[in-house]
C-alpha atoms as a PDB file:
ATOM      1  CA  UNK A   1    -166.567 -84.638  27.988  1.00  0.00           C
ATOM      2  CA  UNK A   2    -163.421 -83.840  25.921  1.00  0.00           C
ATOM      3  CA  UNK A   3    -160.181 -83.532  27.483  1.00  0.00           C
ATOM      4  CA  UNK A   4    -158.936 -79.886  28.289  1.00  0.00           C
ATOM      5  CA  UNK A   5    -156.391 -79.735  26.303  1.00  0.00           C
ATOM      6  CA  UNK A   6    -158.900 -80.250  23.491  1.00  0.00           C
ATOM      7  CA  UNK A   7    -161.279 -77.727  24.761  1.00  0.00           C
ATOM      8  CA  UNK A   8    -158.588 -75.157  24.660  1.00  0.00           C
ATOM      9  CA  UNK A   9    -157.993 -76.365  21.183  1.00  0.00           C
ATOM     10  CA  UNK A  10    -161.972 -75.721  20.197  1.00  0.00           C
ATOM     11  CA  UNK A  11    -161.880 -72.184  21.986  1.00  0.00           C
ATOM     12  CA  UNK A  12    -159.278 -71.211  20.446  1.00  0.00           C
ATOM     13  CA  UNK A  13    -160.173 -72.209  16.486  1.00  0.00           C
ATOM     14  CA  UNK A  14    -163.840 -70.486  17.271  1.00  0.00           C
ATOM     15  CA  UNK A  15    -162.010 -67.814  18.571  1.00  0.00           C
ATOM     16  CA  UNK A  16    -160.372 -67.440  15.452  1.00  0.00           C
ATOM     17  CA  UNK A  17    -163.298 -67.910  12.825  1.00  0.00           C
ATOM     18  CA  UNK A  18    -165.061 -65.169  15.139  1.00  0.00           C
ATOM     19  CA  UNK A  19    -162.444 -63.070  14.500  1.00  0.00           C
ATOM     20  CA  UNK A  20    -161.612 -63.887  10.631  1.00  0.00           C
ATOM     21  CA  UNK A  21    -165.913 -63.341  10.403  1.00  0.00           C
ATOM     22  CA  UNK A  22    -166.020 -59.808  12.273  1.00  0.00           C
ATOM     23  CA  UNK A  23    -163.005 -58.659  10.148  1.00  0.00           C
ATOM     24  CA  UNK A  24    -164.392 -59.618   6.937  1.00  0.00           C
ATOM     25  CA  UNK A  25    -167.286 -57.321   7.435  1.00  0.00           C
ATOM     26  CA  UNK A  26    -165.019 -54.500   8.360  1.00  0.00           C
ATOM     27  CA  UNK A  27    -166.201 -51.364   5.881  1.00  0.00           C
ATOM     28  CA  UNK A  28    -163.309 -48.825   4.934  1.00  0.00           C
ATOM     29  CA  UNK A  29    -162.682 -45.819   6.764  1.00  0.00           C
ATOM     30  CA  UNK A  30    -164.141 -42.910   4.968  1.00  0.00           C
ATOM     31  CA  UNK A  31    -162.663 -39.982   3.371  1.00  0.00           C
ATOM     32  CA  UNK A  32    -163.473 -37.315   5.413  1.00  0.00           C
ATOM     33  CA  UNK A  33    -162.097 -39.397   8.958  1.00  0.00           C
ATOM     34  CA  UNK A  34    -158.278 -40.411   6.742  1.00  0.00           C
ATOM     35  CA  UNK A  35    -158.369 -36.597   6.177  1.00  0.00           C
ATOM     36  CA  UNK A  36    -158.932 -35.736   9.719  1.00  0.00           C
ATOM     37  CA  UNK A  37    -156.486 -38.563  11.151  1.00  0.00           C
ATOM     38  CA  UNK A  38    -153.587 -37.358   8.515  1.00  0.00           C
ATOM     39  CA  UNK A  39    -154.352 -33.406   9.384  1.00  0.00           C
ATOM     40  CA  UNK A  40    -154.351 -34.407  13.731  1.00  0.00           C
ATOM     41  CA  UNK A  41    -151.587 -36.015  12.545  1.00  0.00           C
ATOM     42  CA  UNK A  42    -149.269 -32.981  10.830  1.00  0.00           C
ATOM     43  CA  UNK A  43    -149.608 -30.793   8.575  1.00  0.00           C
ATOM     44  CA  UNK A  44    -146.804 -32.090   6.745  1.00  0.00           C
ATOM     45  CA  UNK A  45    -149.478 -35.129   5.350  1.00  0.00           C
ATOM     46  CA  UNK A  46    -151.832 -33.332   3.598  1.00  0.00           C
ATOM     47  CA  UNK A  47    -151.720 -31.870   0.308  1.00  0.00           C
ATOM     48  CA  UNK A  48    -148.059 -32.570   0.230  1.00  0.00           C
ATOM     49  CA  UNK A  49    -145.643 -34.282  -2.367  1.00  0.00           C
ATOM     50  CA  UNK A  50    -144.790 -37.595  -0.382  1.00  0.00           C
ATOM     51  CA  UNK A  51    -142.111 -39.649  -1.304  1.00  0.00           C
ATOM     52  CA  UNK A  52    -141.940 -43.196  -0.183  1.00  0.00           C
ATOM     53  CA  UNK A  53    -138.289 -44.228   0.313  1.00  0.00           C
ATOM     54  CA  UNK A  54    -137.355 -48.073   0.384  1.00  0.00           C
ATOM     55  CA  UNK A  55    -135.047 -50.209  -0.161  1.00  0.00           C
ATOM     56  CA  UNK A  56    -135.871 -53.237  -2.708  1.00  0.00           C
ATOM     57  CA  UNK A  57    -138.535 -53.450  -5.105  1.00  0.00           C
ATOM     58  CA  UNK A  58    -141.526 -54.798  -2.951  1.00  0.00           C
ATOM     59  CA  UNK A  59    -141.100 -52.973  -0.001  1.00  0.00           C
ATOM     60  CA  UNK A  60    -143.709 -51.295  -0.729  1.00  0.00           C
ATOM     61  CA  UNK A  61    -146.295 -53.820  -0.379  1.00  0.00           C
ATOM     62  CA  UNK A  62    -144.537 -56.191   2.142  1.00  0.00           C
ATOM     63  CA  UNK A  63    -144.897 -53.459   4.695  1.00  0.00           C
ATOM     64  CA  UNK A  64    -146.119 -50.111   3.731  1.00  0.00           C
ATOM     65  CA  UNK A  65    -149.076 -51.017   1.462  1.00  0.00           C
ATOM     66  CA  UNK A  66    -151.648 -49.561   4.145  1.00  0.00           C
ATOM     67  CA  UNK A  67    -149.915 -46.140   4.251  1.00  0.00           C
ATOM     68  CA  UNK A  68    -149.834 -46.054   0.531  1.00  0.00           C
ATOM     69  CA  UNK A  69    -153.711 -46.451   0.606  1.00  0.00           C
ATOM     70  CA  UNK A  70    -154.275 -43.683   3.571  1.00  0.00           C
ATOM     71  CA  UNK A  71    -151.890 -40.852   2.149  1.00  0.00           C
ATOM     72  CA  UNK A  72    -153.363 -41.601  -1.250  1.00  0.00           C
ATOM     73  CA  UNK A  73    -156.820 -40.946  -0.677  1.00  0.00           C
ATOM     74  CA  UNK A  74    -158.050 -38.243  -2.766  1.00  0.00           C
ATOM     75  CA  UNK A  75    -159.311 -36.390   0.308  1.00  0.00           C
ATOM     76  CA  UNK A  76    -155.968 -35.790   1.280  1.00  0.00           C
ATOM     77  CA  UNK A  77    -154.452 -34.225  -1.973  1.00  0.00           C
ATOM     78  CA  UNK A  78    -151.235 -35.764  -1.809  1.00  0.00           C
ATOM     79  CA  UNK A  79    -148.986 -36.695  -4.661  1.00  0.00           C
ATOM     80  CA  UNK A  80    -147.283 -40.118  -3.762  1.00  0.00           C
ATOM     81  CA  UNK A  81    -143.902 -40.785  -5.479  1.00  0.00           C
ATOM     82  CA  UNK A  82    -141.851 -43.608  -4.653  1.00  0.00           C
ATOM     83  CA  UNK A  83    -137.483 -44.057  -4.568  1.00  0.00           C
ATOM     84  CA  UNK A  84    -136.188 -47.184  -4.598  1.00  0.00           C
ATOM     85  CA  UNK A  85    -132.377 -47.427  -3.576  1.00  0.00           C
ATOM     86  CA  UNK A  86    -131.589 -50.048  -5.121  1.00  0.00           C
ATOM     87  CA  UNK A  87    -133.035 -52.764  -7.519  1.00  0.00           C
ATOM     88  CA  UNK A  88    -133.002 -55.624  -5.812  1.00  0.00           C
ATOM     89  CA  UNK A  89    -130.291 -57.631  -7.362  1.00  0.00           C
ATOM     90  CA  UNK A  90    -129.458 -59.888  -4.969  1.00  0.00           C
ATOM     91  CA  UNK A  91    -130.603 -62.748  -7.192  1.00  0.00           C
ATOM     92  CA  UNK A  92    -129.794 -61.299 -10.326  1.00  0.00           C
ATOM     93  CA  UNK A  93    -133.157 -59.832 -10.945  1.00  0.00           C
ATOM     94  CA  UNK A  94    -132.435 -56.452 -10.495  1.00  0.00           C
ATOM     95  CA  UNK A  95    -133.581 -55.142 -14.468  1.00  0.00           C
ATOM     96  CA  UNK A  96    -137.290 -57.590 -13.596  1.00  0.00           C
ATOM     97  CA  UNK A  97    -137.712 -56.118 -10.368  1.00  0.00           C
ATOM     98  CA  UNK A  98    -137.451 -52.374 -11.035  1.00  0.00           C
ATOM     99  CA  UNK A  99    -140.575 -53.510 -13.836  1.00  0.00           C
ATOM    100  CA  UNK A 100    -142.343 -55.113 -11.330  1.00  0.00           C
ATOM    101  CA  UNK A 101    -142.442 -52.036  -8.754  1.00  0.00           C
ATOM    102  CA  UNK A 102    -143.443 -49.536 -11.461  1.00  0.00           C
ATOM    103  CA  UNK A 103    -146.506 -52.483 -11.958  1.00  0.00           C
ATOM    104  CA  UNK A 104    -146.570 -52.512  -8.380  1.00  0.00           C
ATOM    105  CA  UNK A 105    -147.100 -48.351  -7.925  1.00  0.00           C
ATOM    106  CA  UNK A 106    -150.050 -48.339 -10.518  1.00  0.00           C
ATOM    107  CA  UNK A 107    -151.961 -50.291  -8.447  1.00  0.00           C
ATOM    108  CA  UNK A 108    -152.126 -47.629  -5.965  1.00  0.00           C
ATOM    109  CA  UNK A 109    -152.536 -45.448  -8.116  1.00  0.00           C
ATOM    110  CA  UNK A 110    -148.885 -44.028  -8.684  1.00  0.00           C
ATOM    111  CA  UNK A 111    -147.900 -43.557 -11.949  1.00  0.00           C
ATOM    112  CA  UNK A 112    -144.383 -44.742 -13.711  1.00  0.00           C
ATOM    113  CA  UNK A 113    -143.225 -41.316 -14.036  1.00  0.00           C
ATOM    114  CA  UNK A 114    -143.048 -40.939 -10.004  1.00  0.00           C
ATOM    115  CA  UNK A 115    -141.125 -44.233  -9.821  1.00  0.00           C
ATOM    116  CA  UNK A 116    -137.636 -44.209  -9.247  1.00  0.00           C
ATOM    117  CA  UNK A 117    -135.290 -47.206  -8.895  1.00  0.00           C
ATOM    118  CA  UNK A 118    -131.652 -46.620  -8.690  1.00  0.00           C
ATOM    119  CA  UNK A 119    -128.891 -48.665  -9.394  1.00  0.00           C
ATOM    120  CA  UNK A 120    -125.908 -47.751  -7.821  1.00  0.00           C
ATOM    121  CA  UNK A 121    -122.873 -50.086  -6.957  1.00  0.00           C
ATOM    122  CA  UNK A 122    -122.527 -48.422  -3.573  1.00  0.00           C
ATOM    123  CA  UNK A 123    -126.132 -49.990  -2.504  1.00  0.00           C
ATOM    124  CA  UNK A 124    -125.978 -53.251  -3.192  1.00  0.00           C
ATOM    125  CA  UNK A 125    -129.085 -55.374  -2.456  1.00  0.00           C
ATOM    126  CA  UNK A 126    -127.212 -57.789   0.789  1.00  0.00           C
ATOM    127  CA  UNK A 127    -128.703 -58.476   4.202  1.00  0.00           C
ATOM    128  CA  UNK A 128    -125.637 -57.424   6.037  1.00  0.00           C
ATOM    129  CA  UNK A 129    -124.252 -54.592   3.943  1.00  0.00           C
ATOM    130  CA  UNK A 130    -125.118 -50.776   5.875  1.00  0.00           C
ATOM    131  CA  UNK A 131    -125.069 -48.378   2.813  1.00  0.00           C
ATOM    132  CA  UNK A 132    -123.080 -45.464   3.530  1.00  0.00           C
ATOM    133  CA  UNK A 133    -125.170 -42.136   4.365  1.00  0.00           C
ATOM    134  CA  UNK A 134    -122.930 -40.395   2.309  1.00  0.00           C
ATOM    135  CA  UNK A 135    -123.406 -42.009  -0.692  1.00  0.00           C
ATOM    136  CA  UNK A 136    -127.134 -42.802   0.094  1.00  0.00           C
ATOM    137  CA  UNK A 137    -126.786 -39.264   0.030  1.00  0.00           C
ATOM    138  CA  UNK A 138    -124.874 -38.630  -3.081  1.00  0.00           C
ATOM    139  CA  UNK A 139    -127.633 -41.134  -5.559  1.00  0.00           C
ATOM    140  CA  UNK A 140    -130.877 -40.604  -3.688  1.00  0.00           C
ATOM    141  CA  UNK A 141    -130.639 -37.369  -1.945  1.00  0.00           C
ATOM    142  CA  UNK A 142    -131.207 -35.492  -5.466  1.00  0.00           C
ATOM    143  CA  UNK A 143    -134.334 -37.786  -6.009  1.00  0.00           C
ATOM    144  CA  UNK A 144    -135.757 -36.227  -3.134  1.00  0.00           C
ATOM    145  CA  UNK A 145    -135.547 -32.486  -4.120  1.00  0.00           C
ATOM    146  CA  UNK A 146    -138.810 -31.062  -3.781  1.00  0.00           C
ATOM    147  CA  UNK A 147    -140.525 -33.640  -1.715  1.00  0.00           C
ATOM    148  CA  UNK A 148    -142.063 -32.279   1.641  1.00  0.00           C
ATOM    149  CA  UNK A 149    -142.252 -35.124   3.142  1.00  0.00           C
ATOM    150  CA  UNK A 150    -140.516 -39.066   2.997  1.00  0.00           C
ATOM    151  CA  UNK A 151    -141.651 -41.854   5.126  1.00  0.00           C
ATOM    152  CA  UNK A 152    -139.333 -44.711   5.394  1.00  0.00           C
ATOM    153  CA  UNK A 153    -138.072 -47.514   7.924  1.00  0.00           C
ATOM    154  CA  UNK A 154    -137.779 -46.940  11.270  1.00  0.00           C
ATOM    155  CA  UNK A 155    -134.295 -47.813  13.361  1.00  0.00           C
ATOM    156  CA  UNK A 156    -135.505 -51.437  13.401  1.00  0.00           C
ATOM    157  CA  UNK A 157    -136.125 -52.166   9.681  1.00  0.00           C
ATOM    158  CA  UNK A 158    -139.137 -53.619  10.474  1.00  0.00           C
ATOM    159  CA  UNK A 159    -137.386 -57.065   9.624  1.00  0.00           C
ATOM    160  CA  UNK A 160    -133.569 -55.978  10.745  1.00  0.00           C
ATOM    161  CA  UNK A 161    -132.591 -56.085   7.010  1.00  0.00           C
ATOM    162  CA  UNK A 162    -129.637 -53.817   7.165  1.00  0.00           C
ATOM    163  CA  UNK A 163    -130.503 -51.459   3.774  1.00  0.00           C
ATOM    164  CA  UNK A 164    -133.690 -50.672   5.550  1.00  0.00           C
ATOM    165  CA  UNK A 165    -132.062 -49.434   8.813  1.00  0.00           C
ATOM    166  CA  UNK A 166    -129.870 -48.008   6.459  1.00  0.00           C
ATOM    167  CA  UNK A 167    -132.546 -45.474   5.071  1.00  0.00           C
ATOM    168  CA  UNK A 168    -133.453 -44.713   8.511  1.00  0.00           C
ATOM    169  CA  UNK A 169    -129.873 -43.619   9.109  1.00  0.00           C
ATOM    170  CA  UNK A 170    -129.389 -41.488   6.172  1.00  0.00           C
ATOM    171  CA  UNK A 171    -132.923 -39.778   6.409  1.00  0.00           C
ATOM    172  CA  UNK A 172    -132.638 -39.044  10.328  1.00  0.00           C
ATOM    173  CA  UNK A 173    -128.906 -37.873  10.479  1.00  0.00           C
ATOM    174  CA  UNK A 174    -126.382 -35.642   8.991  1.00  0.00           C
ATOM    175  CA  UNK A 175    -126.646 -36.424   5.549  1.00  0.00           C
ATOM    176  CA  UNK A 176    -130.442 -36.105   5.584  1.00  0.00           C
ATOM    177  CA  UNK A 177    -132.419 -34.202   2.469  1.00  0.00           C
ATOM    178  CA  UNK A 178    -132.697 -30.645   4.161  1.00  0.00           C
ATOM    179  CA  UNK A 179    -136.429 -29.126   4.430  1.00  0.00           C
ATOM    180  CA  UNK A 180    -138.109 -32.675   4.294  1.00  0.00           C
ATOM    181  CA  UNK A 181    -140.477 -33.996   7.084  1.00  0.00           C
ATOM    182  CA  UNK A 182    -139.393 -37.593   8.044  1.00  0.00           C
ATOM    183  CA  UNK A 183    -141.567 -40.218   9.440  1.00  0.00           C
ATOM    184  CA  UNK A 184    -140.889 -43.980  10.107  1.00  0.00           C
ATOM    185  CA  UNK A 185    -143.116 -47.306   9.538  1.00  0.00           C
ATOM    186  CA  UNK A 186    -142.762 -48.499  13.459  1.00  0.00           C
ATOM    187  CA  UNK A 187    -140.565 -52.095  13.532  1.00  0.00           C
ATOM    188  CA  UNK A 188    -142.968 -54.476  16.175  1.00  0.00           C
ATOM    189  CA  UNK A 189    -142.085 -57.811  18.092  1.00  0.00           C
ATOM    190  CA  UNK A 190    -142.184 -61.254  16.323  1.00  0.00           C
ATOM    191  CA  UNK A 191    -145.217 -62.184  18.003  1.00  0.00           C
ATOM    192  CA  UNK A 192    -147.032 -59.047  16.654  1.00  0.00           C
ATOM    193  CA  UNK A 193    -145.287 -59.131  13.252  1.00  0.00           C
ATOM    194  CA  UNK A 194    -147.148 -62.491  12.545  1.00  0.00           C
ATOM    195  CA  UNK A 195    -150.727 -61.548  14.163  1.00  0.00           C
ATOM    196  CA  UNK A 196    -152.684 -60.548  11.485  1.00  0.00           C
ATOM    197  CA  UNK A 197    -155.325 -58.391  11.908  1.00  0.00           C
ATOM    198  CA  UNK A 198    -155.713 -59.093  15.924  1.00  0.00           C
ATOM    199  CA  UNK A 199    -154.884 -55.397  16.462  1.00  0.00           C
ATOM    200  CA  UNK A 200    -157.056 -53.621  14.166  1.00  0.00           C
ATOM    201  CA  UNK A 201    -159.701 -52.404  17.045  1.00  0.00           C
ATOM    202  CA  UNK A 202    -157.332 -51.183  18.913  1.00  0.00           C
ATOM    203  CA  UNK A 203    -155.317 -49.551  15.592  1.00  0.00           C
ATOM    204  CA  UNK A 204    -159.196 -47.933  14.716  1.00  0.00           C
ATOM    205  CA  UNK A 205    -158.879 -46.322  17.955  1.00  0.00           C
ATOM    206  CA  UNK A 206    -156.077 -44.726  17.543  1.00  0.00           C
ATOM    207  CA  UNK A 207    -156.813 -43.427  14.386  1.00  0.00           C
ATOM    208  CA  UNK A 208    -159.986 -42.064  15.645  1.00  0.00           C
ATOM    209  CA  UNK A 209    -157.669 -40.533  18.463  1.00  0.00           C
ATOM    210  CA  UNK A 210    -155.406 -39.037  17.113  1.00  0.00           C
ATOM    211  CA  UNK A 211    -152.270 -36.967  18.180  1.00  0.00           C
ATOM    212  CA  UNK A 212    -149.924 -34.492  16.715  1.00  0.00           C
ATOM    213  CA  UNK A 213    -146.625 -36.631  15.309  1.00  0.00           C
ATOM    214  CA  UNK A 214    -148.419 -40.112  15.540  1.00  0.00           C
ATOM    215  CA  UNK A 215    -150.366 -41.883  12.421  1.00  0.00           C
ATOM    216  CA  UNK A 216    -152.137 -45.349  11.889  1.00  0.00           C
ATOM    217  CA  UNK A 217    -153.070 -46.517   8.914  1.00  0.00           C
ATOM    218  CA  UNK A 218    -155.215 -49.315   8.764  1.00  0.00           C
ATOM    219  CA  UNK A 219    -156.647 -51.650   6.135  1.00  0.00           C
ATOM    220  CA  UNK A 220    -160.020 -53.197   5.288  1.00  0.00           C
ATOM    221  CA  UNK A 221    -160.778 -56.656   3.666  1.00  0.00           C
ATOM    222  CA  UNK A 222    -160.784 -54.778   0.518  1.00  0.00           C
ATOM    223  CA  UNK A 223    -157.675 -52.398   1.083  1.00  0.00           C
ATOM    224  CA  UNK A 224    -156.180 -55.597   2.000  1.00  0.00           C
ATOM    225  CA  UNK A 225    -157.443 -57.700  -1.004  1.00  0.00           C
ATOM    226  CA  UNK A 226    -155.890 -54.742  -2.997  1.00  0.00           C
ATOM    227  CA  UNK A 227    -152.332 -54.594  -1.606  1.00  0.00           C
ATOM    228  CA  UNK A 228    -151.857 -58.308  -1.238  1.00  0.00           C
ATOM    229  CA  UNK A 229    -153.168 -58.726  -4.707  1.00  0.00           C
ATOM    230  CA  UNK A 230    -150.289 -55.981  -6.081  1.00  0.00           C
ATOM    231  CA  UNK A 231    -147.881 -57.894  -4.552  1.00  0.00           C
ATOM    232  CA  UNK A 232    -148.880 -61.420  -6.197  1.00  0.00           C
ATOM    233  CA  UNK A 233    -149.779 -60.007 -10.057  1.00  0.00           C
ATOM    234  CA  UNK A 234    -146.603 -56.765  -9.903  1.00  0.00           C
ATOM    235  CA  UNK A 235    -143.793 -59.145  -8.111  1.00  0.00           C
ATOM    236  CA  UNK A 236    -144.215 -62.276  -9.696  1.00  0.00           C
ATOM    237  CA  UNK A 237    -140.401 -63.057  -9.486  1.00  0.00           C
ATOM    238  CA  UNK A 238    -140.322 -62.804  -5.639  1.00  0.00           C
ATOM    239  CA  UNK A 239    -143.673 -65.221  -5.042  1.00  0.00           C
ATOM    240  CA  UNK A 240    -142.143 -68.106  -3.533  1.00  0.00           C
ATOM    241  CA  UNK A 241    -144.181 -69.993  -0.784  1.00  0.00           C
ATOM    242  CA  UNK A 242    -143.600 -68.569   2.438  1.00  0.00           C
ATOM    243  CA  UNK A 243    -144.711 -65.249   0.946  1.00  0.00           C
ATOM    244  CA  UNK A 244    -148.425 -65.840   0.508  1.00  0.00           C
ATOM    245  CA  UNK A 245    -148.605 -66.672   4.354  1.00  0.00           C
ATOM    246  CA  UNK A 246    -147.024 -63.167   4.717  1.00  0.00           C
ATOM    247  CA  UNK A 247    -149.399 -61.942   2.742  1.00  0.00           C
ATOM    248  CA  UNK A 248    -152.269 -62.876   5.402  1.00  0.00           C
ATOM    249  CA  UNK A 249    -150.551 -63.145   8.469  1.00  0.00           C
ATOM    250  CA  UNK A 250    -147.977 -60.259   8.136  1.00  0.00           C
ATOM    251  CA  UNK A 251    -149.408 -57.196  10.698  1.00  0.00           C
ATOM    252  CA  UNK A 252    -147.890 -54.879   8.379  1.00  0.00           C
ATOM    253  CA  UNK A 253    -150.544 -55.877   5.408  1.00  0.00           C
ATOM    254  CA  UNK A 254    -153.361 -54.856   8.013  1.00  0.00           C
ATOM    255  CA  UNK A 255    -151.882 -51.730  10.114  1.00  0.00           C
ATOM    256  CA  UNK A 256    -149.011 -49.189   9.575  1.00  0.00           C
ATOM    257  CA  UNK A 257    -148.364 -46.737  12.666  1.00  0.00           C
ATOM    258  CA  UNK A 258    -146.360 -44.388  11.553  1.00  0.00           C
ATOM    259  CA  UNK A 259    -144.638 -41.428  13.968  1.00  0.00           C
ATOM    260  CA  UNK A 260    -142.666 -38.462  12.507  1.00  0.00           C
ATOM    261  CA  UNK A 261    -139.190 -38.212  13.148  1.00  0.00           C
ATOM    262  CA  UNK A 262    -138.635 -34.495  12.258  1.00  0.00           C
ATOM    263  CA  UNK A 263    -140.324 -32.210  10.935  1.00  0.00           C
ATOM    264  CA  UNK A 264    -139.080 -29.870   7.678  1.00  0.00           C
ATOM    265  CA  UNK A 265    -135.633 -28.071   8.539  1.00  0.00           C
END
């Protein structure tokens, strides 16, 4: 008999093939139940101009790519536009990256002319710099005009990265783009960061639920094939190793929840 240590071992690998097995014959939510999780959800996502606000080119797909696919659906009649405060120059890149995010957006279906990156001096592309709400105000806030609603980073970041709390800041307080709707991606512990798809039941049942100010969106092997596969053929500049185990291990590839923050003013 093997040791118990090794049993544990053997439980916990068939655990996981079960698991990798039952997700990849997970079929995509259909139309008509992403219309009636988005409409339990607010009025404020469906048939709406919705602007997704981040920081860096890639954003998109490193943590919102499963919102992207839900508001998008035709069912929904949304027009998706994406603002990008800065361009990502942290490495010098900045002029390759704003390319790649356009490249990026026509994979879900967002054309370049509802792509914005700005480059601004004020909002530099650094880990510890907190852009200013005022001037996040002054170079994005007129990119928002006519948007009903923007979803963006919670208080968190999702990763701590101080431009993304940053957005949170400036959409939530008193520089914030008056009459907009505001909702958040929801930051999550380490441990549930890097789990995959081990929450998508439970993230099904939710959006099945439903409740007034509360969204999940969640992806299926497909819808997950699709944003991981923007991020490796758009951002070809940022594919360095560690990335492609983000790309299957990162929570954020499988499930978005989403809450709203406030509603138009």
């Amino acid at each position: 008999m093997a040791p118990p240590r090794i049993r544990v071992l053997e439980a916990f690998i068939l655990a996981i093939a079960v698991a990798v097995a039952l997700y990849w014959q997970t079929e995509p939510g259909s139309g008509a139940d992403a219309l009636a999780a988005a409409s339990r959800a607010s009025s404020e996502l469906v048939g709406r101009r919705i602007v997704l606000l981040i920081a860096h080119p890639d954003d998109e797909v490193m943590f919102f790519g499963p919102t992207l696919q839900l508001l998008g659906r035709r069912e929904l009649g949304n027009e998706l536009a994406i603002v990008c405060a800065s361009t990502g120059d942290a490495d010098g890149l900045g002029e390759v990256r704003a390319r790649e995010l356009v490249a990026s957006a026509a994979w879900f279906g967002i054309p370049a002319a509802r792509v914005t990156v700005v480059d601004d001096a004020a909002l530099p592309d650094a880990m510890g710099t907190v852009w200013a709400e005022a001037e996040l105000a002054r170079a994005v806030g007129p990119l928002l005009a006519g948007a009903d609603t923007v979803v963006t980073f919670d208080a968190g970041g999702v990763s701590g990265h101080s431009n993304h709390r940053s957005l949170f800041a400036y959409a939530t307080g008193a520089h914030a783009p008056p009459g907009v709707a505001v909702w958040t991606l929801e930051s999550v512990s380490i441990v549930r960061k890097y789990s995959a798809f081990a929450g998508l039941a439970a993230a099904r049942a939710r959006a099945a639920a439903g409740a007034a100010g509360q969204l999940t969106a969640w992806s299926a092997v497909g819808e997950h094939r699709l944003t991981a596969a923007a991020m490796r053929h758009a951002h070809a500049s940022q594919m360095v190793w560690f990335r492609n185990a983000w790309l299957e291990l990162s929570r954020y590839l499988y499930i978005n929840d989403l809450r709203q923050e406030r509603g138009p003013k």
